[in-house]
C-alpha atoms as a PDB file:
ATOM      1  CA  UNK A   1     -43.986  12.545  41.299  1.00  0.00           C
ATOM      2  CA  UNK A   2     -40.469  11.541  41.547  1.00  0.00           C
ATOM      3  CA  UNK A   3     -38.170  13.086  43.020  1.00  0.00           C
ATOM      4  CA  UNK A   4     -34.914  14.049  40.413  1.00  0.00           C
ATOM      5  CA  UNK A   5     -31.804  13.696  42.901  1.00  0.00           C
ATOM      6  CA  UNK A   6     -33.420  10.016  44.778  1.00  0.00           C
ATOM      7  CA  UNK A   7     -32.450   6.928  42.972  1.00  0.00           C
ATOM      8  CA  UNK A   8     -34.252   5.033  41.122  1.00  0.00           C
ATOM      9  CA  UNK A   9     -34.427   1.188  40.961  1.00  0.00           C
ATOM     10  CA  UNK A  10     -31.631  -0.212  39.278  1.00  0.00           C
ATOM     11  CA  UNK A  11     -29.522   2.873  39.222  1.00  0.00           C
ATOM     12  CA  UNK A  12     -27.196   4.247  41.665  1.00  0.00           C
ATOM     13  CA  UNK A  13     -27.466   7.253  42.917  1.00  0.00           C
ATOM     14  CA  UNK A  14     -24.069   8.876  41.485  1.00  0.00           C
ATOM     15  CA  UNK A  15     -24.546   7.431  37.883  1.00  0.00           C
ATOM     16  CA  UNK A  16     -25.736  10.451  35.995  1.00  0.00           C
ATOM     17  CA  UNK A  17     -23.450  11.355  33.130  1.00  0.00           C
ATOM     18  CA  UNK A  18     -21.763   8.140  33.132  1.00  0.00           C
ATOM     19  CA  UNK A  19     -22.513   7.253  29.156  1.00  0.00           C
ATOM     20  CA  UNK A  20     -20.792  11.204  28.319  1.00  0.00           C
ATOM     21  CA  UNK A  21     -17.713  10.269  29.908  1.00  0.00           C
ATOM     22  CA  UNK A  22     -18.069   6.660  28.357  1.00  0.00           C
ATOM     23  CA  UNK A  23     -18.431   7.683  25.159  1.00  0.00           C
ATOM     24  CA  UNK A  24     -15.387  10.782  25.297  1.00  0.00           C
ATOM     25  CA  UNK A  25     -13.339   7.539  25.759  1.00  0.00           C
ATOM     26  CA  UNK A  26     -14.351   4.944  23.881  1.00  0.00           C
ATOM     27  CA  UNK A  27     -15.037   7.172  20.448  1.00  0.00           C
ATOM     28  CA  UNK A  28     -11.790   8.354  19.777  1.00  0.00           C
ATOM     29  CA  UNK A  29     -10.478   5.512  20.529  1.00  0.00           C
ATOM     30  CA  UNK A  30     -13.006   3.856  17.494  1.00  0.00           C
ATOM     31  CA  UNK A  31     -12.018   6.688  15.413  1.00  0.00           C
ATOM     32  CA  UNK A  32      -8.068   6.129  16.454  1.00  0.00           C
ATOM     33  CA  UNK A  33      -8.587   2.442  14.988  1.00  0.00           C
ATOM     34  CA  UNK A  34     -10.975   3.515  11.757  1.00  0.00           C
ATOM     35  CA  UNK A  35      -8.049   5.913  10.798  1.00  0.00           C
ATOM     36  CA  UNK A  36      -5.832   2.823  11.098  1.00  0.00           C
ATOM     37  CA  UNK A  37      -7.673   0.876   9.495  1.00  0.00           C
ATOM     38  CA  UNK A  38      -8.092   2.752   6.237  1.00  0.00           C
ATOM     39  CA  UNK A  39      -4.673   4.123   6.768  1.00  0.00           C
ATOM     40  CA  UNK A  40      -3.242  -0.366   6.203  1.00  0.00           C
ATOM     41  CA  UNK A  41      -5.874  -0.721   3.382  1.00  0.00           C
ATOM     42  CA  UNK A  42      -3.944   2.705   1.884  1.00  0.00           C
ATOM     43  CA  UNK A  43      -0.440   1.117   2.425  1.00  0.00           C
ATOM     44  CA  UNK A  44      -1.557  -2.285   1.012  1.00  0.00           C
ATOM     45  CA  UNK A  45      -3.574  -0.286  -2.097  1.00  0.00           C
ATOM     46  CA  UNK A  46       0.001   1.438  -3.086  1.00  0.00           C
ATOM     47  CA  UNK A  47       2.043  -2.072  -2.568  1.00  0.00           C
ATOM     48  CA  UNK A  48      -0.348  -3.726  -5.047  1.00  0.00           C
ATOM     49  CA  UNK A  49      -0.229  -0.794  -7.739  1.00  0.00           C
ATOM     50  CA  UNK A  50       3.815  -1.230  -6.882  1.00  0.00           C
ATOM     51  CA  UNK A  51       3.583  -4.897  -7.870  1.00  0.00           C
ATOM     52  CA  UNK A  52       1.924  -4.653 -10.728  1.00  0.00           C
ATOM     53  CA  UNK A  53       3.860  -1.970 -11.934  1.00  0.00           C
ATOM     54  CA  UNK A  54       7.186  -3.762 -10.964  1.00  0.00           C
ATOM     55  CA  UNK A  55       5.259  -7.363 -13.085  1.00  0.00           C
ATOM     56  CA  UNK A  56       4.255  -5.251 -16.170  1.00  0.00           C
ATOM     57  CA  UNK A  57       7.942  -3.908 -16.369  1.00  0.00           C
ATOM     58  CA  UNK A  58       9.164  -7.390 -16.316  1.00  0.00           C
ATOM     59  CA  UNK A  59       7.114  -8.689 -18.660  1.00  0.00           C
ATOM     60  CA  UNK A  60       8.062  -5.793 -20.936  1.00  0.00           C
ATOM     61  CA  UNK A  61      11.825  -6.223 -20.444  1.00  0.00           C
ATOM     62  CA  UNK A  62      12.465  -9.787 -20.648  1.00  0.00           C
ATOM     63  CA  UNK A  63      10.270 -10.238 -24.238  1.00  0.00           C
ATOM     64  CA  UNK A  64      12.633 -11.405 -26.665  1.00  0.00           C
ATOM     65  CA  UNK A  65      14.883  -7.951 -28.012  1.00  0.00           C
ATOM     66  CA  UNK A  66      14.319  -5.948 -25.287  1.00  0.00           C
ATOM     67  CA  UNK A  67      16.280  -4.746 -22.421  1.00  0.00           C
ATOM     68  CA  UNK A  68      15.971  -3.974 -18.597  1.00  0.00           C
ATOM     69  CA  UNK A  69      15.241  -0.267 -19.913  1.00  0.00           C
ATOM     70  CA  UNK A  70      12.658  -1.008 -21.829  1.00  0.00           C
ATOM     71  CA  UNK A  71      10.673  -3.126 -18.268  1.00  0.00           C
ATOM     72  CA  UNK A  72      11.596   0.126 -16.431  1.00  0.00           C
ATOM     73  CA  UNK A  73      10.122   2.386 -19.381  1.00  0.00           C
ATOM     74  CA  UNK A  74       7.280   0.175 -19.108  1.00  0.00           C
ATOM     75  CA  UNK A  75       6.997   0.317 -15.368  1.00  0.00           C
ATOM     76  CA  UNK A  76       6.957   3.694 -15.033  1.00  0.00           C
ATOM     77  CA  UNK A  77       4.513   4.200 -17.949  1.00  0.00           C
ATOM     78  CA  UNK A  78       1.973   1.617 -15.233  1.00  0.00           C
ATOM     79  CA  UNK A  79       2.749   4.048 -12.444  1.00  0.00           C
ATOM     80  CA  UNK A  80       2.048   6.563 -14.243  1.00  0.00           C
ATOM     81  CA  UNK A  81      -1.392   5.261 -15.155  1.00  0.00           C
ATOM     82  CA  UNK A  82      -2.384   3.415 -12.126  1.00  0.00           C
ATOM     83  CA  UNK A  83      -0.850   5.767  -9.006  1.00  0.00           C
ATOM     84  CA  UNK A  84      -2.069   9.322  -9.081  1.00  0.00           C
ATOM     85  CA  UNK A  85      -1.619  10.382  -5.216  1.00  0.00           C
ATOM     86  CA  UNK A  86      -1.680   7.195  -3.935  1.00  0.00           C
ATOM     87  CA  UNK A  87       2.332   6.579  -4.634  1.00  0.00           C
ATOM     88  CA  UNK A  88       4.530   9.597  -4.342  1.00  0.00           C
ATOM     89  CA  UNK A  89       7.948   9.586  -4.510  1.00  0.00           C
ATOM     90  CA  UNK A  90       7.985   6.828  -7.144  1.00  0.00           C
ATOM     91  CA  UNK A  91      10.744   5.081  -8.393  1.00  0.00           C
ATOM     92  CA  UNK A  92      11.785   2.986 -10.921  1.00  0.00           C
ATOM     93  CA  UNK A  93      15.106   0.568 -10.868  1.00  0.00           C
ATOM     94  CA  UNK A  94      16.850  -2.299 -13.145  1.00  0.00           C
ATOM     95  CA  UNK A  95      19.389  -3.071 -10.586  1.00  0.00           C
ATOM     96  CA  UNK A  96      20.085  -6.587 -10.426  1.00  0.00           C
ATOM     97  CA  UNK A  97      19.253  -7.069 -13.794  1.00  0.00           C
ATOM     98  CA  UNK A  98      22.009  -9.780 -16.150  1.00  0.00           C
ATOM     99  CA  UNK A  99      22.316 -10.607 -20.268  1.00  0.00           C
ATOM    100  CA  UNK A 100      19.870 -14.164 -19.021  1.00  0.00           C
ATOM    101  CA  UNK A 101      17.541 -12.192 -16.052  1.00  0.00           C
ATOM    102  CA  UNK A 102      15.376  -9.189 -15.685  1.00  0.00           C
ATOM    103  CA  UNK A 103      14.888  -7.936 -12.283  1.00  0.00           C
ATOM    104  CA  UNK A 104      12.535  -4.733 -11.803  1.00  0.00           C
ATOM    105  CA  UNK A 105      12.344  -2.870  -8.335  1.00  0.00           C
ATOM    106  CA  UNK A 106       9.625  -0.291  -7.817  1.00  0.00           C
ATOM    107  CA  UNK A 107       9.383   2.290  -4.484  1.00  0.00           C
ATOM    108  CA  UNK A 108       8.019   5.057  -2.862  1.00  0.00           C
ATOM    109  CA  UNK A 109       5.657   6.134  -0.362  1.00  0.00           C
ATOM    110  CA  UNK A 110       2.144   6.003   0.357  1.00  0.00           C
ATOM    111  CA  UNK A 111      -0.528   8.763   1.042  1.00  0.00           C
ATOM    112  CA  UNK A 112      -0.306   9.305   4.678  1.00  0.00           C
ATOM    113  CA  UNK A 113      -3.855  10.116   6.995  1.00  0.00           C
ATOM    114  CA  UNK A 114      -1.958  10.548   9.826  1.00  0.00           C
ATOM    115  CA  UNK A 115      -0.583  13.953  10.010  1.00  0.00           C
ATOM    116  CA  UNK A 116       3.352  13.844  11.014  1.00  0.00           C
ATOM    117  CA  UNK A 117       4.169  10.420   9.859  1.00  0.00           C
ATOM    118  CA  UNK A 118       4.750  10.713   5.962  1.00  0.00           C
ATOM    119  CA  UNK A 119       7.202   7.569   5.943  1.00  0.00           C
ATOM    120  CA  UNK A 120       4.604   4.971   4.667  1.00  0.00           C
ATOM    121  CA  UNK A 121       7.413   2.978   2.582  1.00  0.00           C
ATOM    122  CA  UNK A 122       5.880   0.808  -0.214  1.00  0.00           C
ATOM    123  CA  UNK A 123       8.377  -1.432  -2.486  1.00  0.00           C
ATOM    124  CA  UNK A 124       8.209  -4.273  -4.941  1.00  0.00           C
ATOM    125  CA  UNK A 125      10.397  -6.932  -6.592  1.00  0.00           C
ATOM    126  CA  UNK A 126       9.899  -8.892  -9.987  1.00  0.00           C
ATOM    127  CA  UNK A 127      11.758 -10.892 -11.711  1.00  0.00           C
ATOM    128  CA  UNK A 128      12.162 -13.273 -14.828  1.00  0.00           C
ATOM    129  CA  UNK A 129      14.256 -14.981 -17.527  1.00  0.00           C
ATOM    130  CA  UNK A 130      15.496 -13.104 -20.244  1.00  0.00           C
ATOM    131  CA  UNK A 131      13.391 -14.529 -23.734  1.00  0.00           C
ATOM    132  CA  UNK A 132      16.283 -15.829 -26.098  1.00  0.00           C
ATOM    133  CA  UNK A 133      15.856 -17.843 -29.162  1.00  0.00           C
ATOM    134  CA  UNK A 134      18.184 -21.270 -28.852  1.00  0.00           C
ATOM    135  CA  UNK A 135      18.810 -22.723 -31.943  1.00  0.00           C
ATOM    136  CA  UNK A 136      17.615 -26.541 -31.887  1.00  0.00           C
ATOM    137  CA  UNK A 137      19.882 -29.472 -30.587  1.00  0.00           C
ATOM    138  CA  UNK A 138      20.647 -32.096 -33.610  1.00  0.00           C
ATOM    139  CA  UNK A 139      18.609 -34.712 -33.880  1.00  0.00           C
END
């Protein structure tokens, strides 16, 4: 029989409880990283929902007859349907916008895992000519 406190081949003798203290390192430092991780793929989720918001009121506003309210109407009405919590503090501006060019800006923040930093700030540009009917050169 062996005796419990002699080492054993391989193994020093003051390596017991080694892997505990290994592992209260290493896994919150794992779970410090998975928390990042999904916290980016959040941030990048609400960027593409601002995008396509920001795209959909473009497309809306520079159609021929319509104005830079009518791409903002139409933005919000996307935000509306595609951010639910994952854009808060949305909103919606025509700034920039000319009689020949549309320009659509959409902000606001993303849902936050970390507790104490809320400031996750998301924004999106778009942009495009103004539809006009020219009348046809002579010819």
């Amino acid at each position: 029989m062996r005796h419990p406190l002699k080492a054993q081949p391989g193994r020093r003798f003051g390596d017991r409880g080694d892997a505990a203290i290994q592992a209260a390192i290493v896994y919150p430092l794992l779970l410090l990283v998975v928390i990042g991780l999904v916290q980016a793929a959040l941030w990048g989720y609400a960027r593409s929902i601002a995008q396509t918001a920001a795209r959909e009121g473009v497309q809306a506003g520079r159609a021929y007859g319509s104005t830079p309210a009518d791409g903002a109407r139409q933005a919000r009405s996307a935000l509306e349907r595609l951010a639910g919590d994952n854009l808060t503090n949305r909103q919606v501006s025509t700034a920039g916008s000319t009689a020949e060019q549309v320009r659509i800006r959409v902000s606001g923040t993303a849902l936050s895992l970390i507790p104490g930093v809320e400031n996750w700030h998301v924004s999106a540009d778009a942009s495009g000519a103004v539809e006009r009917w020219v009348p046809p050169q002579g010819g």
